[in-house]
Structure formats: structure tokens, C-alpha cells
Protein backbone atom coordinates (compact mmCIF):
# COMPACT_ATOMS: atom_id res chain seq x y z
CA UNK A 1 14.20 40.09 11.02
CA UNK A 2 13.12 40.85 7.30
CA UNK A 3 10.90 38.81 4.76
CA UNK A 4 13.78 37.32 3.58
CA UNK A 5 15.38 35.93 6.43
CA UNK A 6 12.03 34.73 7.54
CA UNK A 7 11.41 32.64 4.76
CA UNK A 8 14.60 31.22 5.04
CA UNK A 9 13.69 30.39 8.11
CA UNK A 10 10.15 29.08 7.01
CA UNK A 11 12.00 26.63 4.42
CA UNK A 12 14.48 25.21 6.70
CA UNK A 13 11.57 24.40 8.98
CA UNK A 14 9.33 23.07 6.60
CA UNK A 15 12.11 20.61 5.30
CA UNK A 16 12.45 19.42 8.88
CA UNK A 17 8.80 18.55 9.07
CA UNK A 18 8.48 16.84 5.48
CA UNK A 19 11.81 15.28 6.60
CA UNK A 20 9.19 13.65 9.59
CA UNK A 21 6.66 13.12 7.66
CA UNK A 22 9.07 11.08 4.95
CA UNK A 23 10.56 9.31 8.20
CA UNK A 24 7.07 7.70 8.74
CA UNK A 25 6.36 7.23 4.86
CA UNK A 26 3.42 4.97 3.81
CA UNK A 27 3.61 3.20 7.50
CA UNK A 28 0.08 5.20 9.05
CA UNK A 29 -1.72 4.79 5.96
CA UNK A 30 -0.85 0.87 5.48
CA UNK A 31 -1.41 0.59 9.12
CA UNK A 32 -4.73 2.13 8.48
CA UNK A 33 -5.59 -0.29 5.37
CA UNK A 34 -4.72 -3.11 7.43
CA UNK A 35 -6.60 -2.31 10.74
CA UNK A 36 -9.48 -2.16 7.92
CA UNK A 37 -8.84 -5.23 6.53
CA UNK A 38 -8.76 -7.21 9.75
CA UNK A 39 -12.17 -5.79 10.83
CA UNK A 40 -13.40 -7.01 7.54
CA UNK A 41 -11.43 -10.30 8.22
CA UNK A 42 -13.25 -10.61 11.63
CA UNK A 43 -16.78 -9.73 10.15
CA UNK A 44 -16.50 -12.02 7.68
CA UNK A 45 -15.10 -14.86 10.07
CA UNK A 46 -18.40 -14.27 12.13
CA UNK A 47 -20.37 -14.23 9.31
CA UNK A 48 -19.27 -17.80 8.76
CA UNK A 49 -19.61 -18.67 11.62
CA UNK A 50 -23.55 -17.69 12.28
CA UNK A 51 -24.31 -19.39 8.98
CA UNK A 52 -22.39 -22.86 10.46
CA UNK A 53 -24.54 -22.53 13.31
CA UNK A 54 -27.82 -22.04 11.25
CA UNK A 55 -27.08 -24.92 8.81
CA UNK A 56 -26.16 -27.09 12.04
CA UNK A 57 -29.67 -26.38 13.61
CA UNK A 58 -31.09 -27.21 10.48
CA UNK A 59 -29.20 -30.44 9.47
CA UNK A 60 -31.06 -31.31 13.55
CA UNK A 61 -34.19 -30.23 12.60
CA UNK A 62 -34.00 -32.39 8.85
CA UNK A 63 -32.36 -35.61 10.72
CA UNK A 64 -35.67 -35.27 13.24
CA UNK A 65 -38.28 -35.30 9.66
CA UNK A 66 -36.12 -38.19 8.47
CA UNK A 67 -36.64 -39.93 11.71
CA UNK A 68 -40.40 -39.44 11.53
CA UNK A 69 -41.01 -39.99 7.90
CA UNK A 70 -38.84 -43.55 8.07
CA UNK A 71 -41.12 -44.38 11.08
CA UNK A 72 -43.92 -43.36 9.24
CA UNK A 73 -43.19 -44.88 6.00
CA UNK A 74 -42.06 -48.64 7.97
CA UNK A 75 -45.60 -48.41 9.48
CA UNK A 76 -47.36 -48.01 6.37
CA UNK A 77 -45.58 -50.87 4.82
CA UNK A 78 -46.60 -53.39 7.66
CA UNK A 79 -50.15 -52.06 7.35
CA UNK A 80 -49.78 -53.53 3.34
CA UNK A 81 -50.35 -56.69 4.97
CA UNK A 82 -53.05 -56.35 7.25
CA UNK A 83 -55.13 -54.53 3.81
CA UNK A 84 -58.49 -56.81 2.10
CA UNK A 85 -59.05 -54.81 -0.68
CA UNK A 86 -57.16 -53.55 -3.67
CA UNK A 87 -58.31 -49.78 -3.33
CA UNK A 88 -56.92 -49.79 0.04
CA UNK A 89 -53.33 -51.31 -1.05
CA UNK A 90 -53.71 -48.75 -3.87
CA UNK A 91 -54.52 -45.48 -1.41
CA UNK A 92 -51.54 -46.82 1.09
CA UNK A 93 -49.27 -47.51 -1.71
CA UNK A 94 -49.58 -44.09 -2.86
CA UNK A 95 -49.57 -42.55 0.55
CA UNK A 96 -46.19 -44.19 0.91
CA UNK A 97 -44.74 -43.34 -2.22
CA UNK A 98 -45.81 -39.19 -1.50
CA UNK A 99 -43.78 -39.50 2.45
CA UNK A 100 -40.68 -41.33 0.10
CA UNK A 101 -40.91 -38.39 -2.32
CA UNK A 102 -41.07 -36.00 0.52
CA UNK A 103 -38.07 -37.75 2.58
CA UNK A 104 -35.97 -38.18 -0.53
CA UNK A 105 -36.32 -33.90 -0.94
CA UNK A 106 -35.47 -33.40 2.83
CA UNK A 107 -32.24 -35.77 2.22
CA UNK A 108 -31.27 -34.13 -0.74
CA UNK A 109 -31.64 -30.42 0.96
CA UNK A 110 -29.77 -32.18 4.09
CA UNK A 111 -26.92 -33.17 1.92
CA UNK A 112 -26.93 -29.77 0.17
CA UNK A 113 -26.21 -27.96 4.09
CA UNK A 114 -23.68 -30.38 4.77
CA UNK A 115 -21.80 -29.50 1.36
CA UNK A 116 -22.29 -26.03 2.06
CA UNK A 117 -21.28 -26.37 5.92
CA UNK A 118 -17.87 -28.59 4.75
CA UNK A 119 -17.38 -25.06 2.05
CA UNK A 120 -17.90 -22.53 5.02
CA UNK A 121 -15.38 -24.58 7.17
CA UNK A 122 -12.97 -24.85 4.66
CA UNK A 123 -12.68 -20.95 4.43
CA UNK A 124 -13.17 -20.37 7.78
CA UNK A 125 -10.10 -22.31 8.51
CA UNK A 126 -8.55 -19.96 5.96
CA UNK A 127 -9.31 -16.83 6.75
CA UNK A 128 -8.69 -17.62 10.35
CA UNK A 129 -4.83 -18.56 9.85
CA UNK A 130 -4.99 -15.04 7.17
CA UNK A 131 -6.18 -13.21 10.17
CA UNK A 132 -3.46 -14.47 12.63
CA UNK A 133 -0.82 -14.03 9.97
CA UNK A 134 -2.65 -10.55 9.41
CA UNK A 135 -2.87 -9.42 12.84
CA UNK A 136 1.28 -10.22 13.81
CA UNK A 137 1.63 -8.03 11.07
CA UNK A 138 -0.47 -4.82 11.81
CA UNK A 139 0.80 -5.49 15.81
CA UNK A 140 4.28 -5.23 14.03
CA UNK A 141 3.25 -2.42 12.12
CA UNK A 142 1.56 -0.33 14.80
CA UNK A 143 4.69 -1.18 17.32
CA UNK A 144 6.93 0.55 14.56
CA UNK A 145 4.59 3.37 13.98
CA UNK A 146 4.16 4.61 17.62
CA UNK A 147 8.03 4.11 18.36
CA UNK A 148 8.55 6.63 15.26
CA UNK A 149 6.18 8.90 16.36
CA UNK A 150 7.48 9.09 19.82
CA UNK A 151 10.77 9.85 18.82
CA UNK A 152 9.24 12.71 16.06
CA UNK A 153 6.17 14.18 18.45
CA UNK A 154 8.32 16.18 20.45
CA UNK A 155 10.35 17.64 17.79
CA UNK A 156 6.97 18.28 15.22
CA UNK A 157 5.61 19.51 18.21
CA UNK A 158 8.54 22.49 18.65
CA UNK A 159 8.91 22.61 14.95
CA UNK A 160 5.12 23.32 14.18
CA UNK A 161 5.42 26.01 16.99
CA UNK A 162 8.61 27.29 15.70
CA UNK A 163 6.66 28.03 11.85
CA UNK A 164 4.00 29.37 13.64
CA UNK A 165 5.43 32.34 15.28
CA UNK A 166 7.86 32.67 11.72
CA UNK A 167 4.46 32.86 10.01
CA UNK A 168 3.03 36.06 12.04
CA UNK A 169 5.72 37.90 10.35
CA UNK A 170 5.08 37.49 7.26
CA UNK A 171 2.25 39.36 4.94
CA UNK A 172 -0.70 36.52 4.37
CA UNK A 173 0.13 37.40 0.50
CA UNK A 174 3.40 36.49 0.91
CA UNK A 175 2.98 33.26 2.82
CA UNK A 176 -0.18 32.13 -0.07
CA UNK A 177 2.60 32.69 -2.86
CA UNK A 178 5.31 30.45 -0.68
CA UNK A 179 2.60 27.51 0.39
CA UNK A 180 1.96 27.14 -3.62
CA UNK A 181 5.36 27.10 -4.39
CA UNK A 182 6.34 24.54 -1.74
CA UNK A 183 3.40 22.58 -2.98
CA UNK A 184 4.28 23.13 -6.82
CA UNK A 185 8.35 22.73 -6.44
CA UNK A 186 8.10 19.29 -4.75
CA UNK A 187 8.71 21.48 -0.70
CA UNK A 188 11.59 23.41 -2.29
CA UNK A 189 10.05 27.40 -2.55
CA UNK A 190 13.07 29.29 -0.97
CA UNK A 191 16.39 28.83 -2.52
CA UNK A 192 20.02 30.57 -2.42
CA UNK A 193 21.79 32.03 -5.93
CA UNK A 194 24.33 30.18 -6.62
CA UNK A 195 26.08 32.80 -8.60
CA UNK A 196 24.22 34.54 -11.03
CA UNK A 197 21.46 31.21 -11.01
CA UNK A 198 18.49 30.51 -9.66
CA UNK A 199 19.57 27.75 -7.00
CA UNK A 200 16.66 26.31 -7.70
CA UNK A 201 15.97 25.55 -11.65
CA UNK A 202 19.30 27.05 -12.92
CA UNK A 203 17.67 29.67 -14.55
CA UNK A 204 20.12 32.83 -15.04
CA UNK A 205 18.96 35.86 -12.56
CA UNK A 206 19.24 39.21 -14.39
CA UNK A 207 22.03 41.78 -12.52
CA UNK A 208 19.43 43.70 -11.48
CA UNK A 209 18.24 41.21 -9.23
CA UNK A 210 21.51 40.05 -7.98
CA UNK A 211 22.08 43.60 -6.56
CA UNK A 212 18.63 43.89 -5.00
CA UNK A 213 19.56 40.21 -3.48
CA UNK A 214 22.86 41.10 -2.42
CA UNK A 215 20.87 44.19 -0.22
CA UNK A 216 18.79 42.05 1.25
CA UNK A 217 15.90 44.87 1.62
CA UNK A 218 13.11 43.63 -0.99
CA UNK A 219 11.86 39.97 -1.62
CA UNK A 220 13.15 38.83 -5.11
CA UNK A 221 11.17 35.43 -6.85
CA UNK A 222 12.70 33.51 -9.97
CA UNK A 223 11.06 34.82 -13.41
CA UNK A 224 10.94 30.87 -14.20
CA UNK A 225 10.12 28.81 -10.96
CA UNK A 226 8.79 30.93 -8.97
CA UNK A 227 10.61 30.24 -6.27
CA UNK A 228 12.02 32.93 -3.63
CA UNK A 229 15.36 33.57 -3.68
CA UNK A 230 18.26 35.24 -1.51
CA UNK A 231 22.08 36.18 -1.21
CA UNK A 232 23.94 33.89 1.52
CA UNK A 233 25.33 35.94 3.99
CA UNK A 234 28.95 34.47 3.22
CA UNK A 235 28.92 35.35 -0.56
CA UNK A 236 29.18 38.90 1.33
């Protein structure tokens, strides 16, 4: 087999495999973004859910200092009775109004969790229906990925084994040239003449050419795109 019919070969076997790859499209990389996003989801969901636990405990622990300050406060206020002397309704008075002081903070910083625990349950509600909705649709996803890679695998598989073995017959320079045309020409880097034009770009191939094509003994490239060209065997 010579260059030319190898890289014939080598372009009808790389269109099969970009035909796969086009088959799957965007699907592994969305399916990627969105197994990303659900982790997130889920991270953030437990995030949420640690801090509700925390502000719980605490709301306990401030309902417990408002227990002990009332208590505290209601005995202070019977012992206003039971004073003789000015100085000590004065130093009881004032002890009273510093535990008042000091329970109206803790009810204002209770009130504050609360707020902040009705916030945090609010979006936690939220982003747990996103992340049900989110998950059906990555499940979805992923069902429809691995069915179309099933039914591709085995004939990638053949196909990437297939360029392979076309590859070992070609010169590495000659291969480097047709990888950056594929790459530059949008996977098109071997084309037929379609008369005296460049099958490719349209660009008109000098005689010269034509006749080396027609041989079929040395590798001929368009003076515009690059690209390799040959003489179908029926234009014989």
C-alpha cells in the first residue's frame, strides 16, 4: 500500500472516530459539570445542616441562662421587701437592673439564631428539592451516556486499532503534517480532486500535479490548504 492510499485510509478512519466523538457531543462534559455541581449541592446541604444543629444547641443552652437569670432576677425582687435601709434597696436595685441588662442581650442573641435558623431552613428546603430535581437529571444523563458508549466502545475500540497499524506506515513527518491539517481544516486533511480542484478549498491544482496525482507514486498537498490530495481510482 503507498502513502497515498494510506492516508486515505487514515482520513476515512479518523472521520469515523470524530463521527463518535460528535455522537456523544457535550453529554460527558455536562455530565461531568453536573456530578460537580451535586457534590457541591450535597456539601453545601450539610453545611446547613451542622450550622442548624449548632444554633439548636445554642438556642438550649440561651433558654437554660434565661431560666436562671428570671429565677434570679424574681428572687431579688422579693428580697426588695425584706430590705431596712436605702443603700441596700439601692445595691439590689442595681444588681437587678445589671441580670435584666444581661437577660435582655441573651434574648436578643436568642432571637438573632432563631432568625438565622428559620434563613438556613428556608434554603435548605431549597436546595434539597434543587438537588432531587438535579440528581433525576445527571441519573438521566449518565443512563444516556453509558448506553452511547456501549454501543461506540467496541467500534472506537477496532477503529483506534485499525489507525494504529495505518500509522506504522507512514513517515512520522508525514503523519505531523496530516495531524495539523486535520486539526487546522476542521478533521478534513485528505481530500479527492474533483477535476482540476482541490476537493477541499476549490483551489485550481496546476497540470503538473494532476499528472503526478493521476500516477499515484508521490504524495501531492494543496499550494492553498494544505491539505493532501489524490486521484480516485474511478476517474481512471
Amino acid at each position: 500500500m503507498n502513502s497515498t492510499s494510506s492516508l486515505v485510509q487514515l482520513q476515512n478512519v479518523d472521520t469515523q472516530l470524530q463521527e463518535i466523538s460528535e455522537l456523544l457531543g457535550d453529554l460527558p462534559v455536562k455530565v461531568e459539570e453536573l456530578a460537580k455541581e451535586e457534590q457541591q449541592l450535597k456539601e453545601d446541604i450539610d453545611q446547613r445542616k451542622s450550622r442548624i444543629k449548632e444554633i439548636d444547641l445554642k438556642i438550649s443552652k440561651k433558654d437554660l441562662q434565661v431560666k436562671s437569670l428570671t429565677v434570679k432576677i424574681n428572687k431579688l425582687k422579693d428580697q426588695l421587701f425584706l430590705v431596712k435601709t436605702n443603700k441596700q434597696y439601692d445595691a439590689l436595685s442595681q444588681e437587678i437592673d445589671y441580670l435584666k441588662e444581661e437577660l435582655n442581650n441573651i434574648e436578643l442573641n436568642e432571637l438573632e439564631l432563631i432568625e438565622e435558623k428559620d434563613t438556613l431552613s428556608s434554603e435548605l428546603e431549597e436546595r434539597e428539592n434543587n438537588l432531587e430535581s438535579l440528581t433525576e437529571d445527571l441519573h438521566k444523563r449518565k443512563s444516556n451516556l453509558e448506553s452511547l458508549i456501549e454501543e461506540s466502545s467496541e467500534k472506537k475500540k477496532n477503529l483506534e486499532t485499525e489507525r494504529s497499524d495505518i500509522v506504522k506506515e507512514l513517515s512520522a513527518t508525514v503523519v505531523s503534517k496530516y495531524d495539523r491539517v486535520f486539526a487546522a481544516r476542521q478533521g478534513m486533511a485528505v481530500v479527492e480532486t474533483l477535476g482540476t480542484s482541490c476537493g477541499g478549498c476549490g483551489s485550481i491544482v496546476p497540470p503538473q500535479k494532476i499528472a503526478e496525482l493521476k500516477q499515484g507514486t508521490t504524495l501531492q498537498s494543496c499550494d492553498v490548504c494544505n491539505r493532501f490530495l489524490y486521484w480516485p481510482a474511478k476517474k481512471d
